[in-house]
Protein backbone atom coordinates (compact mmCIF):
# COMPACT_ATOMS: atom_id res chain seq x y z
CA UNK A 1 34.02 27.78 -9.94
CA UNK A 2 32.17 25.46 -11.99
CA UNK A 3 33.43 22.36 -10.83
CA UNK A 4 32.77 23.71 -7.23
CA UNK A 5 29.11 24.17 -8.21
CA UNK A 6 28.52 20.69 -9.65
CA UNK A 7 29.88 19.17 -6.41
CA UNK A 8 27.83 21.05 -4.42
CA UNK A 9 25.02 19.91 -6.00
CA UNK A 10 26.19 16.44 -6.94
CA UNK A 11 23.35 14.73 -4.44
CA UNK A 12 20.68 16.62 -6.34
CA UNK A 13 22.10 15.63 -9.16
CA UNK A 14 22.54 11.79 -8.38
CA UNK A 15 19.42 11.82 -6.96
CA UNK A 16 17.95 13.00 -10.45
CA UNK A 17 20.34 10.79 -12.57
CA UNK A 18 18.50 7.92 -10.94
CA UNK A 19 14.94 8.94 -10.64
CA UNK A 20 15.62 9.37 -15.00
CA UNK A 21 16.79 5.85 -14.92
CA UNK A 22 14.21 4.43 -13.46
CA UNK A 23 11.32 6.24 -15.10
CA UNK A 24 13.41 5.63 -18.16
CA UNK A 25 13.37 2.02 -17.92
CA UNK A 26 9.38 1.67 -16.75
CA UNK A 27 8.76 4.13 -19.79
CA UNK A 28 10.01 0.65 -21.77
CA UNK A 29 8.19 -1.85 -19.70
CA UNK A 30 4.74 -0.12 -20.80
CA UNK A 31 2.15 -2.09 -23.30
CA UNK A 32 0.66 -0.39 -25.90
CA UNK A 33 -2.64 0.48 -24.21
CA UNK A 34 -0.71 2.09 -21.01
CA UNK A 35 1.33 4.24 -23.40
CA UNK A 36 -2.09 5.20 -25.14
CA UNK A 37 -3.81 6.45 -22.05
CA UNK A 38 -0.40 8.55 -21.68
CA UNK A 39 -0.76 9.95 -25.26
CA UNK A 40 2.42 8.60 -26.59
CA UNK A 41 3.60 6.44 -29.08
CA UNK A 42 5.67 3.18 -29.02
CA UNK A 43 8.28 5.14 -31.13
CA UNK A 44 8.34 8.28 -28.67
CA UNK A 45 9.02 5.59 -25.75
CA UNK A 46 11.46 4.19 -27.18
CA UNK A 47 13.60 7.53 -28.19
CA UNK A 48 12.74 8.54 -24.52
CA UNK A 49 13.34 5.54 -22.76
CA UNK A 50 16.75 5.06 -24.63
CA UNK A 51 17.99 8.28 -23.50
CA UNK A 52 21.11 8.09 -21.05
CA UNK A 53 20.20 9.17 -17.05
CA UNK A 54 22.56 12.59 -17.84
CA UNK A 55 20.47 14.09 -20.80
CA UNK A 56 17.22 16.00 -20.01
């Protein structure tokens, strides 16, 4: 039943696999200042951004 689930949902799912990637990967491309005015630090983008796309 489970595996019948995840297929059903498997475009939702790709759809936010990728939209974590890419957010992911910006998340690293930001300078100190822009990750300031988001109230993070370099060290919390970096454990964020170096998450894989599956994990929430």
């Amino acid at each position: 039943m489970k595996v019948r689930a995840f297929f059903r949902h498997l475009p939702d799912h790709l759809g936010c696999w990728q939209h974590r990637l890419r957010t992911r990967k910006q998340l690293l491309q930001l300078d100190m200042h822009e990750l300031q005015d988001l109230g993070i630090s370099k060290q919390q983008a970096v454990v964020e951004g170096s998450k894989p796309f599956w994990r929430h």
